[in-house]
C-alpha atoms as a PDB file:
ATOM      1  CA  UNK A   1     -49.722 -65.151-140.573  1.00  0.00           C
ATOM      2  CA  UNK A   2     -50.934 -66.514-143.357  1.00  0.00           C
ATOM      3  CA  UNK A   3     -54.630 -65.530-145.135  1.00  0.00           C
ATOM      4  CA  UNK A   4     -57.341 -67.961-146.124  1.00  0.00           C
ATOM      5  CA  UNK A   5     -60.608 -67.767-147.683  1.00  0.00           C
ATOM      6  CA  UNK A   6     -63.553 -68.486-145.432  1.00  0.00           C
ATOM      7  CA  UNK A   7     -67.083 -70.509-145.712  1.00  0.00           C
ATOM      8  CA  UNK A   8     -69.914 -68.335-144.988  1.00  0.00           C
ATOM      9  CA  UNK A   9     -71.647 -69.366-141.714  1.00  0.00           C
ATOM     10  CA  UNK A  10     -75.284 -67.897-140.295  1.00  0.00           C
ATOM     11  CA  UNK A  11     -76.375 -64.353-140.929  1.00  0.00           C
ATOM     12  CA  UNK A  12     -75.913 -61.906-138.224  1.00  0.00           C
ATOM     13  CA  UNK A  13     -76.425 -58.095-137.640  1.00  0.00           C
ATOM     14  CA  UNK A  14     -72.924 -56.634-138.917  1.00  0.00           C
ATOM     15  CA  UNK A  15     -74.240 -54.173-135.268  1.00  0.00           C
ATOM     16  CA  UNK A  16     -74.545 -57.318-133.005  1.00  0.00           C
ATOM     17  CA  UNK A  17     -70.999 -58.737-134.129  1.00  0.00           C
ATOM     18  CA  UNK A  18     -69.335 -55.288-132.775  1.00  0.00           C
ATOM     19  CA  UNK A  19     -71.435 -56.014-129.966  1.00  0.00           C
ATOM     20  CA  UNK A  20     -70.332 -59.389-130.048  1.00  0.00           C
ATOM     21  CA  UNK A  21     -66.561 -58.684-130.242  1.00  0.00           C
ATOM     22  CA  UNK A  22     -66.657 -57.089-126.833  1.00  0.00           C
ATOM     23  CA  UNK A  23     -67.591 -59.499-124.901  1.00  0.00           C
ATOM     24  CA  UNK A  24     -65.538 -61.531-123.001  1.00  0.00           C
ATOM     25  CA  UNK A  25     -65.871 -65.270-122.816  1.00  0.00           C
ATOM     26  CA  UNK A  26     -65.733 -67.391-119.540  1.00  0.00           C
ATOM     27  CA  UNK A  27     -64.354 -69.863-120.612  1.00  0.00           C
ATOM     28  CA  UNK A  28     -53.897 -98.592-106.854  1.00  0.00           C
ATOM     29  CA  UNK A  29     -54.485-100.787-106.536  1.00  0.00           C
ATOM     30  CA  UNK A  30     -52.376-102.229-104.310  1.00  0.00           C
ATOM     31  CA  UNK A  31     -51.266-106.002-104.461  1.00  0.00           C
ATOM     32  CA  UNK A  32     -51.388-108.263-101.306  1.00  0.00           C
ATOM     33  CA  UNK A  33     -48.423-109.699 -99.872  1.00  0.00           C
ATOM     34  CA  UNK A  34     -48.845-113.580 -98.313  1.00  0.00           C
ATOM     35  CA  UNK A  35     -46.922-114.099 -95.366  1.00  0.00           C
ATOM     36  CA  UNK A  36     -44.475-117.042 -95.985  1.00  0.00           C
ATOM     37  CA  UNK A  37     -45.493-120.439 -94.099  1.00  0.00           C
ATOM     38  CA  UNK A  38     -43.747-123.285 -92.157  1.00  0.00           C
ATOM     39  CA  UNK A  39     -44.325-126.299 -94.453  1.00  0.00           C
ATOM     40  CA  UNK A  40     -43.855-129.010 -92.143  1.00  0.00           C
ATOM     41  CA  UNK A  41     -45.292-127.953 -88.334  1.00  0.00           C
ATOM     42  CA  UNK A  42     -45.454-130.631 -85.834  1.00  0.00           C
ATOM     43  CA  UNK A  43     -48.610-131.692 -84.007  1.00  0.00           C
ATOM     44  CA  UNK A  44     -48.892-134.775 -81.447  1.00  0.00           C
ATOM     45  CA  UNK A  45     -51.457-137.207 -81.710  1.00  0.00           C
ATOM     46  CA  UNK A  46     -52.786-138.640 -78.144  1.00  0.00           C
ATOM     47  CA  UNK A  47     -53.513-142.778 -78.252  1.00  0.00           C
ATOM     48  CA  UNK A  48     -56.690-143.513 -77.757  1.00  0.00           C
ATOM     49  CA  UNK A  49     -56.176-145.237 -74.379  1.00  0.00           C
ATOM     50  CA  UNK A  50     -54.540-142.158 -72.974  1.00  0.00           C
ATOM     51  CA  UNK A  51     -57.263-139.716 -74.505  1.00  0.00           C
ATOM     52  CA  UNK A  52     -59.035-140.094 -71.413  1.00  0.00           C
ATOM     53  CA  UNK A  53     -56.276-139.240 -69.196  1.00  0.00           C
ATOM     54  CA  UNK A  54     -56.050-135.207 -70.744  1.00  0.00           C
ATOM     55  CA  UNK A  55     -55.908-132.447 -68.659  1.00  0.00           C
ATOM     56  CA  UNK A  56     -55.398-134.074 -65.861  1.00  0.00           C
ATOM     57  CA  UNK A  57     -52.761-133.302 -63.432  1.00  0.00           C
ATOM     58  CA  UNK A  58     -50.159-131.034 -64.155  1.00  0.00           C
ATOM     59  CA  UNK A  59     -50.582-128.332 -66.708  1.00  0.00           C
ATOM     60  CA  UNK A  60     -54.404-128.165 -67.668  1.00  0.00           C
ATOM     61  CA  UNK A  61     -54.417-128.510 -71.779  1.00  0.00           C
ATOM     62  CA  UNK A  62     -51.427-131.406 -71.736  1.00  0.00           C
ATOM     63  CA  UNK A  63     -50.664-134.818 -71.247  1.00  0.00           C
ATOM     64  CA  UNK A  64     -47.891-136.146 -69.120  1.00  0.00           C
ATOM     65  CA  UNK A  65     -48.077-139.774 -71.055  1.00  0.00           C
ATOM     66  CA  UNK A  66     -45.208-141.456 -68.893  1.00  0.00           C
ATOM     67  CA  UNK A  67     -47.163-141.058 -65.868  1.00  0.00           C
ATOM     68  CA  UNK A  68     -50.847-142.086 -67.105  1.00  0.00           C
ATOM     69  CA  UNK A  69     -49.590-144.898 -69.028  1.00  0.00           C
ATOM     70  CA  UNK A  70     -46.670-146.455 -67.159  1.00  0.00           C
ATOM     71  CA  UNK A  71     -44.293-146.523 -69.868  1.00  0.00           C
ATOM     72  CA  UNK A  72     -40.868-145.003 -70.850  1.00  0.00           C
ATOM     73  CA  UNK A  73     -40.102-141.790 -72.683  1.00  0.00           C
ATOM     74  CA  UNK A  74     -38.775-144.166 -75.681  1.00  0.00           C
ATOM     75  CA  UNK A  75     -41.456-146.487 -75.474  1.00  0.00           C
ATOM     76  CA  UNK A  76     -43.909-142.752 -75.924  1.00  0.00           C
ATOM     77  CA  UNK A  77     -41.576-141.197 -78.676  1.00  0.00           C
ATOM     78  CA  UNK A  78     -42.672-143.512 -81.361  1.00  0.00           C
ATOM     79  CA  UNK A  79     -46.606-143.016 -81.062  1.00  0.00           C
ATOM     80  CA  UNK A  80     -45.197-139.160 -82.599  1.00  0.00           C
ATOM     81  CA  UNK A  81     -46.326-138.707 -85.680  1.00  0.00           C
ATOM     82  CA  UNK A  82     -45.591-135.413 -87.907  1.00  0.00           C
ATOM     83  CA  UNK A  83     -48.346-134.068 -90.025  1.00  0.00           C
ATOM     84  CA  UNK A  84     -47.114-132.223 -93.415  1.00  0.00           C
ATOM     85  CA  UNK A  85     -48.907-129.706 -94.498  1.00  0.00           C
ATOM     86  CA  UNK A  86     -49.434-128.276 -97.931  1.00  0.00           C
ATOM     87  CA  UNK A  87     -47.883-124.815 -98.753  1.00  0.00           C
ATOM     88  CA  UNK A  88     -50.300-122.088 -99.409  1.00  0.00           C
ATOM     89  CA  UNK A  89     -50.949-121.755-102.507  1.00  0.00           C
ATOM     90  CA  UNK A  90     -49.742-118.930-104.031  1.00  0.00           C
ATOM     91  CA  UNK A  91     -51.371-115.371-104.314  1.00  0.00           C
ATOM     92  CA  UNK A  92     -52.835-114.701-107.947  1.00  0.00           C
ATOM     93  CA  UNK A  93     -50.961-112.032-110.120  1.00  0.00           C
ATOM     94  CA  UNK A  94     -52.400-108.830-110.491  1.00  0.00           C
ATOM     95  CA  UNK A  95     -54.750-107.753-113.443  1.00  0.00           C
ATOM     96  CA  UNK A  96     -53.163-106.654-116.078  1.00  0.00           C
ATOM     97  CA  UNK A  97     -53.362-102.488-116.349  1.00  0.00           C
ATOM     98  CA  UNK A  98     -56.387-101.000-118.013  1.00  0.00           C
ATOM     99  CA  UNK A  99     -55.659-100.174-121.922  1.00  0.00           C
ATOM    100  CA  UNK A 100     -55.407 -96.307-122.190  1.00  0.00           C
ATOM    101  CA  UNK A 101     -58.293 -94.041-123.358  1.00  0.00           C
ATOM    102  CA  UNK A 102     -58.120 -93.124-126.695  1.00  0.00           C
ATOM    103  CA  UNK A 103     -57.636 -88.975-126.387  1.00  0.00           C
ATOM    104  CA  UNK A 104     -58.493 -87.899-129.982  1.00  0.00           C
ATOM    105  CA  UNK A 105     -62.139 -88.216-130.574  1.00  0.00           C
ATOM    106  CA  UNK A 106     -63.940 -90.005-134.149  1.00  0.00           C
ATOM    107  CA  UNK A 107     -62.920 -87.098-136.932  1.00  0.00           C
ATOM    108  CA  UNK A 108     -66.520 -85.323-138.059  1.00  0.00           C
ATOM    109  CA  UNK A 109     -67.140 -85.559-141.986  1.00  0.00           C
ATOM    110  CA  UNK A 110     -67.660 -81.982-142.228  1.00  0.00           C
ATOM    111  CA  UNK A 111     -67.651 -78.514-140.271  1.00  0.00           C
ATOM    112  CA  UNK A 112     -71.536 -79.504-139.591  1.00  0.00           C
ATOM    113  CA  UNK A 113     -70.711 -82.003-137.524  1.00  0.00           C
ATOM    114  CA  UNK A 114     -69.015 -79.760-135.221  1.00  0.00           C
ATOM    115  CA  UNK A 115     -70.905 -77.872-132.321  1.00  0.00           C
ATOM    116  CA  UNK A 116     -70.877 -74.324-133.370  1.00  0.00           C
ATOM    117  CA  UNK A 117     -69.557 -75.158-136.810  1.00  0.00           C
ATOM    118  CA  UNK A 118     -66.178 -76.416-135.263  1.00  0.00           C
ATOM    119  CA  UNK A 119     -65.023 -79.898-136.049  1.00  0.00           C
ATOM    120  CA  UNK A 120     -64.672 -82.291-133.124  1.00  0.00           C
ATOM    121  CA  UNK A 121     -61.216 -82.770-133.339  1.00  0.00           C
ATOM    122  CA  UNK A 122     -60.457 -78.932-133.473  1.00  0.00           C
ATOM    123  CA  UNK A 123     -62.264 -78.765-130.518  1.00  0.00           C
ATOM    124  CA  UNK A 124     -60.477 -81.178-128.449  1.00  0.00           C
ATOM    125  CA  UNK A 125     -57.239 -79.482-129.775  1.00  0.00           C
ATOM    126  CA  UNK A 126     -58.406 -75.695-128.531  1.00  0.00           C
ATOM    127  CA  UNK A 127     -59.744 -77.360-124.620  1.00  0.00           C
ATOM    128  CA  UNK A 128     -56.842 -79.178-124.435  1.00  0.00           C
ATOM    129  CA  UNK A 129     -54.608 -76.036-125.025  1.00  0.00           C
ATOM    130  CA  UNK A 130     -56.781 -74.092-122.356  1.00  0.00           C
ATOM    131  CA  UNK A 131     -55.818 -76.922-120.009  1.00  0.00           C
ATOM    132  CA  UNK A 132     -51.791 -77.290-120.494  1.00  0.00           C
ATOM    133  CA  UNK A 133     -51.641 -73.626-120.343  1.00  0.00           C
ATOM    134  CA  UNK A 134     -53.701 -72.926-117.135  1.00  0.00           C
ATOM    135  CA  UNK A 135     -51.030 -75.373-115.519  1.00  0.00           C
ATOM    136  CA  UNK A 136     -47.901 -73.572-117.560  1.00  0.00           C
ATOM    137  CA  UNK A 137     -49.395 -70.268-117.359  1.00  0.00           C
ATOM    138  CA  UNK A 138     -51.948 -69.493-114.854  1.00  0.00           C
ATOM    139  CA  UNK A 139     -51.807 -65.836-115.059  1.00  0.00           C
ATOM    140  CA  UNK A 140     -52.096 -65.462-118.643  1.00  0.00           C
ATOM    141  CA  UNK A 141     -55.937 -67.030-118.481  1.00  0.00           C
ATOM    142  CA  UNK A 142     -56.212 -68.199-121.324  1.00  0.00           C
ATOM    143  CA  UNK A 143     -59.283 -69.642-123.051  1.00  0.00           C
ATOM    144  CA  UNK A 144     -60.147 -71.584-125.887  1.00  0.00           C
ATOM    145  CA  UNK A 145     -62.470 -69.854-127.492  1.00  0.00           C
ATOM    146  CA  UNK A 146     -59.321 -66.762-128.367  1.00  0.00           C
ATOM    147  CA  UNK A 147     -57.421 -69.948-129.778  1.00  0.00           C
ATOM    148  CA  UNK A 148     -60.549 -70.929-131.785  1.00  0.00           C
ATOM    149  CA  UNK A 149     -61.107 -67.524-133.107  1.00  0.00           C
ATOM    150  CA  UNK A 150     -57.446 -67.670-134.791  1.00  0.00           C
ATOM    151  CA  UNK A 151     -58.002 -71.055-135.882  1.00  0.00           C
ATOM    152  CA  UNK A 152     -61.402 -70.013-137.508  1.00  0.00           C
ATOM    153  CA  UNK A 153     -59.827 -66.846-139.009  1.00  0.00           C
ATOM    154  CA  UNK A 154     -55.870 -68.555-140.489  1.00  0.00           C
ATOM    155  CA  UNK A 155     -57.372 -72.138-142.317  1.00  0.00           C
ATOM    156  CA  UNK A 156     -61.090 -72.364-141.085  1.00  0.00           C
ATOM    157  CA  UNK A 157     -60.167 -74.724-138.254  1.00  0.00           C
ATOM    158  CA  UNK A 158     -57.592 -77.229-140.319  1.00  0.00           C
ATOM    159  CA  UNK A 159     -60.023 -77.222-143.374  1.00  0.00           C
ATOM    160  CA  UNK A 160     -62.902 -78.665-142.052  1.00  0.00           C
ATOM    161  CA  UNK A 161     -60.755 -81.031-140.107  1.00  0.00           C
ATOM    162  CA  UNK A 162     -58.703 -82.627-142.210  1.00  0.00           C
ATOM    163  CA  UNK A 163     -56.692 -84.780-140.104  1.00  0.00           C
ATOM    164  CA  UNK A 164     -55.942 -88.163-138.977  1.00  0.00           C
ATOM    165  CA  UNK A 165     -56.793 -89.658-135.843  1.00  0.00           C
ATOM    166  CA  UNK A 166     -53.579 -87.706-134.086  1.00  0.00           C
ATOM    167  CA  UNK A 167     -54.571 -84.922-135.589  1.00  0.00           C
ATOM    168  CA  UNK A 168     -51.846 -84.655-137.775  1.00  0.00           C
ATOM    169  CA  UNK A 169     -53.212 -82.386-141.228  1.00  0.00           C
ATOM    170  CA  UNK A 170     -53.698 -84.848-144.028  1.00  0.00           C
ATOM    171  CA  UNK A 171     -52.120 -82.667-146.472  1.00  0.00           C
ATOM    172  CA  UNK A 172     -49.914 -79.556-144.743  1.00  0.00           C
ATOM    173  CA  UNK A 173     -51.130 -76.151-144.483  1.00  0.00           C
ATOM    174  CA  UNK A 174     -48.302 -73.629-146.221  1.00  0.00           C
ATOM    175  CA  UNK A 175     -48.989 -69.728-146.669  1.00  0.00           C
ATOM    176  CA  UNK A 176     -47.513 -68.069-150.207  1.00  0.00           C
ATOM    177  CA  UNK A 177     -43.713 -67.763-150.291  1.00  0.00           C
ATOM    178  CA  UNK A 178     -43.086 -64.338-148.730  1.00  0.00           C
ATOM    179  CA  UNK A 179     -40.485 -63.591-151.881  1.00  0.00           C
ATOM    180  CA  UNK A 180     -42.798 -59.959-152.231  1.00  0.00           C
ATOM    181  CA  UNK A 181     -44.773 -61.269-155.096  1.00  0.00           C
ATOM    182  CA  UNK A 182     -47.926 -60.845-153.373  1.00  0.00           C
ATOM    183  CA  UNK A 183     -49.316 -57.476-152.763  1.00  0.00           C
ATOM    184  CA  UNK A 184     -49.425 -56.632-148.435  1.00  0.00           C
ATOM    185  CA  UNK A 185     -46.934 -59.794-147.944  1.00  0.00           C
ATOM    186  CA  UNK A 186     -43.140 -58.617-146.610  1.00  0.00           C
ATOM    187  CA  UNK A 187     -40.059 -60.781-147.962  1.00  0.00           C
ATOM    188  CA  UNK A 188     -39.010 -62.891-145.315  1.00  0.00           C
ATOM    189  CA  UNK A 189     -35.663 -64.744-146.010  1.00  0.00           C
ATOM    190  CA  UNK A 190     -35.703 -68.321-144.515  1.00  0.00           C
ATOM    191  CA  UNK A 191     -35.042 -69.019-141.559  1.00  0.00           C
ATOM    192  CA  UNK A 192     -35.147 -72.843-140.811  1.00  0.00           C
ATOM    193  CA  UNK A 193     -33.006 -74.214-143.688  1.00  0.00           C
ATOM    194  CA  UNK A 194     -36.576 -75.349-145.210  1.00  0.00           C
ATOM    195  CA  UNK A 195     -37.073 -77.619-142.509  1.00  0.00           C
ATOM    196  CA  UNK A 196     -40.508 -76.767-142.042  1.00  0.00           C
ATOM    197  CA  UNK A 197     -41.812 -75.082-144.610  1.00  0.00           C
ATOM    198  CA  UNK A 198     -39.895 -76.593-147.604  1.00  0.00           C
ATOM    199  CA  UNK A 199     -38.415 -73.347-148.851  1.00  0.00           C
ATOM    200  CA  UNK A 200     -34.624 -72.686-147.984  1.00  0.00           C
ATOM    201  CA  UNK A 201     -34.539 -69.381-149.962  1.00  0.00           C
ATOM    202  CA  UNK A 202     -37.844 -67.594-148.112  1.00  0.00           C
ATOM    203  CA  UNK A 203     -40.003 -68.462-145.128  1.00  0.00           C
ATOM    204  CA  UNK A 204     -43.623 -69.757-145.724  1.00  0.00           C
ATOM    205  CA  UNK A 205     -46.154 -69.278-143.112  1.00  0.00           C
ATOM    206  CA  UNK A 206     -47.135 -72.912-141.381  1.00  0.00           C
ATOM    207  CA  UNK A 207     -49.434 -75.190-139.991  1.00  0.00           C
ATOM    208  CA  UNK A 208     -53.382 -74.001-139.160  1.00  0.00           C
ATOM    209  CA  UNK A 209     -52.952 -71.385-136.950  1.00  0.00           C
ATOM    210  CA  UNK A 210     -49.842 -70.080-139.371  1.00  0.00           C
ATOM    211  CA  UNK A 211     -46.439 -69.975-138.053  1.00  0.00           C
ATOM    212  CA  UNK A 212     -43.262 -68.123-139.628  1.00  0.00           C
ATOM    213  CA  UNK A 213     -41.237 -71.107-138.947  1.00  0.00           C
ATOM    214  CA  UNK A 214     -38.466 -68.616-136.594  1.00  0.00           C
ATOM    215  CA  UNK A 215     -42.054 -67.957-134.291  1.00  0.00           C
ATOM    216  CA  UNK A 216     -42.627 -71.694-134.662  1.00  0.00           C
ATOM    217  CA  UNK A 217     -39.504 -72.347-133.447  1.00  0.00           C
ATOM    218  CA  UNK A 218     -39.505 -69.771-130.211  1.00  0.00           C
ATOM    219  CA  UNK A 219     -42.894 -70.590-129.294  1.00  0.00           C
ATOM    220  CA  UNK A 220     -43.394 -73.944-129.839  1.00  0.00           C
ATOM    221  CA  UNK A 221     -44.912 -76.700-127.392  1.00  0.00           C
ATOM    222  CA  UNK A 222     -46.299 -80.431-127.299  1.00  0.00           C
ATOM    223  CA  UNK A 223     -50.310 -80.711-127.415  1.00  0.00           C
ATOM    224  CA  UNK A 224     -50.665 -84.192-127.745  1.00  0.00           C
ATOM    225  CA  UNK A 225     -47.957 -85.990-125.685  1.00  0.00           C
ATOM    226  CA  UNK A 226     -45.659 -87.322-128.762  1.00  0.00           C
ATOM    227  CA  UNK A 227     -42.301 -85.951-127.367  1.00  0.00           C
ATOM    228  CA  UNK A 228     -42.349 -83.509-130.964  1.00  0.00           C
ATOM    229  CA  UNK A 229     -44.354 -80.379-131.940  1.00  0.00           C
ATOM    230  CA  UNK A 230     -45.516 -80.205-135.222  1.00  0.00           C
ATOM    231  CA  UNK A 231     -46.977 -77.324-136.641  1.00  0.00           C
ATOM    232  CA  UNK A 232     -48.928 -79.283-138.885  1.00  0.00           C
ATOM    233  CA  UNK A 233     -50.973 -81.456-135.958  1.00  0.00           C
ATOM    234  CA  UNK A 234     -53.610 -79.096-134.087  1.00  0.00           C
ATOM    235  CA  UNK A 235     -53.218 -80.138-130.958  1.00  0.00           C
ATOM    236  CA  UNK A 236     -49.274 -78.383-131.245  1.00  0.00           C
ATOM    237  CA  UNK A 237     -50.347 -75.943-132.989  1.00  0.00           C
ATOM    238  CA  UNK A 238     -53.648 -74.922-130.839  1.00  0.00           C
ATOM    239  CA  UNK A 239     -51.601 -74.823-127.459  1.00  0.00           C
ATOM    240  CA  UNK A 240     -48.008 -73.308-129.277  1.00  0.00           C
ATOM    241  CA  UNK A 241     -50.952 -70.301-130.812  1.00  0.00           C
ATOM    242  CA  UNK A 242     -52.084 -70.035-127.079  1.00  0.00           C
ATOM    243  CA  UNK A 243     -48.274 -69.822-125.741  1.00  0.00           C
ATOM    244  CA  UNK A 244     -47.442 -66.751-128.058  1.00  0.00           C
ATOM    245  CA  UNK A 245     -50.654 -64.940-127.586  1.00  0.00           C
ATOM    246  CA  UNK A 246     -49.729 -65.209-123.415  1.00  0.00           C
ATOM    247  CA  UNK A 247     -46.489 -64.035-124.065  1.00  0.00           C
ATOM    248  CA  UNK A 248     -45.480 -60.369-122.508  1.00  0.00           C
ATOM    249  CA  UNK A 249     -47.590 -61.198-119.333  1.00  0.00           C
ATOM    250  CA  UNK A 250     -50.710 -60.598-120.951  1.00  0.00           C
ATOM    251  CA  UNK A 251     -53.606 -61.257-119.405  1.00  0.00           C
ATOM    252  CA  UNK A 252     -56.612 -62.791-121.681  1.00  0.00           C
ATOM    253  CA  UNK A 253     -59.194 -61.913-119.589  1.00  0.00           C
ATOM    254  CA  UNK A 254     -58.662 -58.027-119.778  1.00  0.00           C
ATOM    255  CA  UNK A 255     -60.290 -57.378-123.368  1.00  0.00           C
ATOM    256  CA  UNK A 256     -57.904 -55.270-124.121  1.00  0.00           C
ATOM    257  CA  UNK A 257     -54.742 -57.159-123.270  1.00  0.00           C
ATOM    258  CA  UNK A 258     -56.317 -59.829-125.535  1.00  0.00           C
ATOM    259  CA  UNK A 259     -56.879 -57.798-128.345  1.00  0.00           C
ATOM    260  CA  UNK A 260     -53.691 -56.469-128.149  1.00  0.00           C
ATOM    261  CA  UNK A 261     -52.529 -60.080-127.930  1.00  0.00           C
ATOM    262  CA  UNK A 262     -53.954 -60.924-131.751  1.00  0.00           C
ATOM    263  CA  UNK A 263     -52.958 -57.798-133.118  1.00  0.00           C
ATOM    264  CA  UNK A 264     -49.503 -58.794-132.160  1.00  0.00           C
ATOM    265  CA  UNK A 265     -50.324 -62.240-134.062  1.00  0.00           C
ATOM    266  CA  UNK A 266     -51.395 -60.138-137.226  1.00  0.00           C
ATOM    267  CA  UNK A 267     -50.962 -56.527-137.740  1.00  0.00           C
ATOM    268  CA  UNK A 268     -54.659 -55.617-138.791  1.00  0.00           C
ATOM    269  CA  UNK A 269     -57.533 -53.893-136.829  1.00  0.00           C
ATOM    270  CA  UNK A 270     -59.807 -56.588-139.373  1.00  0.00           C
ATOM    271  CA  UNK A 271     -58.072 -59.118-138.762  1.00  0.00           C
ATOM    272  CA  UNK A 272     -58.460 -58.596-134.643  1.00  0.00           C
ATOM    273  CA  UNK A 273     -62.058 -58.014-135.160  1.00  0.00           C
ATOM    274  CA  UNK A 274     -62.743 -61.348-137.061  1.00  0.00           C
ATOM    275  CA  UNK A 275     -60.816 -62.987-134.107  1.00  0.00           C
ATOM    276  CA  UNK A 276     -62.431 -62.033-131.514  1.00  0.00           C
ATOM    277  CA  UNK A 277     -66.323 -61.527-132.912  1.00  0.00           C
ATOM    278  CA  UNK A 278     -65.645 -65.638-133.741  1.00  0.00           C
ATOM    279  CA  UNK A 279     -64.214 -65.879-130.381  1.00  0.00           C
ATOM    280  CA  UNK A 280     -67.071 -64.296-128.839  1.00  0.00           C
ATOM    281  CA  UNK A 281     -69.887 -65.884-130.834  1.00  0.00           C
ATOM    282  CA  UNK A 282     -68.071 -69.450-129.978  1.00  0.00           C
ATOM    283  CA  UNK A 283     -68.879 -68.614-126.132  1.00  0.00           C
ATOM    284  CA  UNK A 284     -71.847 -67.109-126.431  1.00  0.00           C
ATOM    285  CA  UNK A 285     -73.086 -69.680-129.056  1.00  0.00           C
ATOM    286  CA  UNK A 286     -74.335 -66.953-131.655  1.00  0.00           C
ATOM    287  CA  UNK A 287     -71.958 -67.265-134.250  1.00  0.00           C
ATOM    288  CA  UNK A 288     -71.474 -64.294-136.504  1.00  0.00           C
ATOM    289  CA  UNK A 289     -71.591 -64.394-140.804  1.00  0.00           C
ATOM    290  CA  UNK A 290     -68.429 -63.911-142.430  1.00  0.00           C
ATOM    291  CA  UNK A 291     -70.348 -61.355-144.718  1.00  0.00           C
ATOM    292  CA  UNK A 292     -70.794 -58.806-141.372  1.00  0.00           C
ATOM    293  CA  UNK A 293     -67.128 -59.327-140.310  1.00  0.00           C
ATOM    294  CA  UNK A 294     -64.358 -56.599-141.734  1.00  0.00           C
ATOM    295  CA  UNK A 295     -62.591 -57.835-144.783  1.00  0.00           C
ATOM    296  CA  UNK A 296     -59.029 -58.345-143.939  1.00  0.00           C
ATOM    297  CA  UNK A 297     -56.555 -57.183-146.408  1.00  0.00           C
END
């Protein structure tokens, strides 16, 4: 993976972040229906000089209006009158659905704004990780605090959080060209056709938690919903960093299944230190300084 510098944070005991670096972290409504209604039922009105006659004789409750009043079935029929009455009125429509909550939190200006020096949206990126790969990957238990630590230690968590509301990088995050110019860096031909990295003659590490673009492409996985990961938003890359650290089987909360983990994300005893005294001091809230961590060369 790629190597960046890093901002100097509190001072701690280079003693305590050993310490530090063994720890482990525990980390309808439903719409009515209205039953349809006759529109036109029939009801009988009684003349007044019958009304006294009700209920008497034959069926209690009813009239027998030929006998009371002495007159003929047709001379009866046209004292009938039919009542209309007015269709219900229809139910309203239901409300309209709520509007969705906005996931990605208000972008911090600087790492300050951050609790424990980590930028909001970084944050969000690393719990929300945690959470899609507890569901794809119980047994690996992973927790956010490991993915932190690699974030901290590859770009120093996007940059500060440079990103846009998606949290998308505002400018992308590209290692050196691995053409063997740089001392400690292999030559890695590409791999992708330049796709992600731009280069279609060598690879270039990617994105904050820096992918070879072949890893990228094995590994990969959707943080934030969008149908696409992009190893350049940190919500892919946060849960795609988690998803190759679990890979094997391990098991993140044996210490020394995760350590063995990030030394299989970069090939340095440092560089595994760094990880997981950040990862440590992110749980436990004591954050180490980068001056009492293990240079990484």
């Amino acid at each position: 993976m790629g190597r960046h510098s890093r901002k100097s944070e509190s001072q701690l005991r280079r003693n305590s972040v050993i310490a530090l670096a063994g720890l482990v972290p525990v980390g309808a409504v439903a719409a009515a229906n209205t039953a349809g209604a006759d529109t036109h039922l029939p009801f009988f009105s009684v003349p007044d000089h019958a009304a006294a006659a009700a209920g008497v004789g034959g069926t209690p409750g009813t009239l027998d209006l030929a006998a009371d009043t002495g007159k003929s079935d047709a001379e009866i029929k046209p004292a009938v009158t039919q009542i209309d009455i007015e269709p219900a009125a229809p139910a309203p429509p239901p409300p309209p659905p709520l509007a969705p909550v906005q996931q990605t939190p208000p972008l911090p200006t600087s790492l300050a704004a951050g609790a424990l020096g980590i930028p909001t949206v970084n944050v969000s990126a690393y719990q929300n990780a945690e959470r899609i790969l507890a569901t794809t990957n119980p047994g690996c238990n992973m927790y956010w605090t490991l993915i932190a630590g690699i974030g901290r230690v590859e770009s120093t968590h996007a940059y500060d959080g440079k990103t846009d509301d998606t949290g998308t990088m505002l400018e992308p995050v590209l290692g050196p060209v691995l053409d063997g110019s740089l001392a400690g860096n292999a030559v890695i031909h590409d791999t992708d056709g330049g796709a992600l990295d731009g280069d279609a003659v060598y690879d270039r590490a990617v994105g904050p938690t820096q992918f070879l673009p072949e890893t990228w492409n094995r590994y990969a996985m959707d943080g934030n919903g969008d149908g696409f990961a992009d190893p350049q938003n940190v919500f892919d890359s946060a849960v795609t960093t988690g998803n190759y650290l679990c890979d094997g089987g391990l098991d993140m909360r044996d210490p020394a299944q995760a350590a063995k983990a990030v030394h299989r994300y970069n090939n340095s005893a440092a560089y595994v230190a760094n990880v997981l005294a950040w990862s440590t001091g992110y749980a436990t809230g004591i954050v180490p300084s980068e001056s009492d961590l293990p240079a990484i060369h």
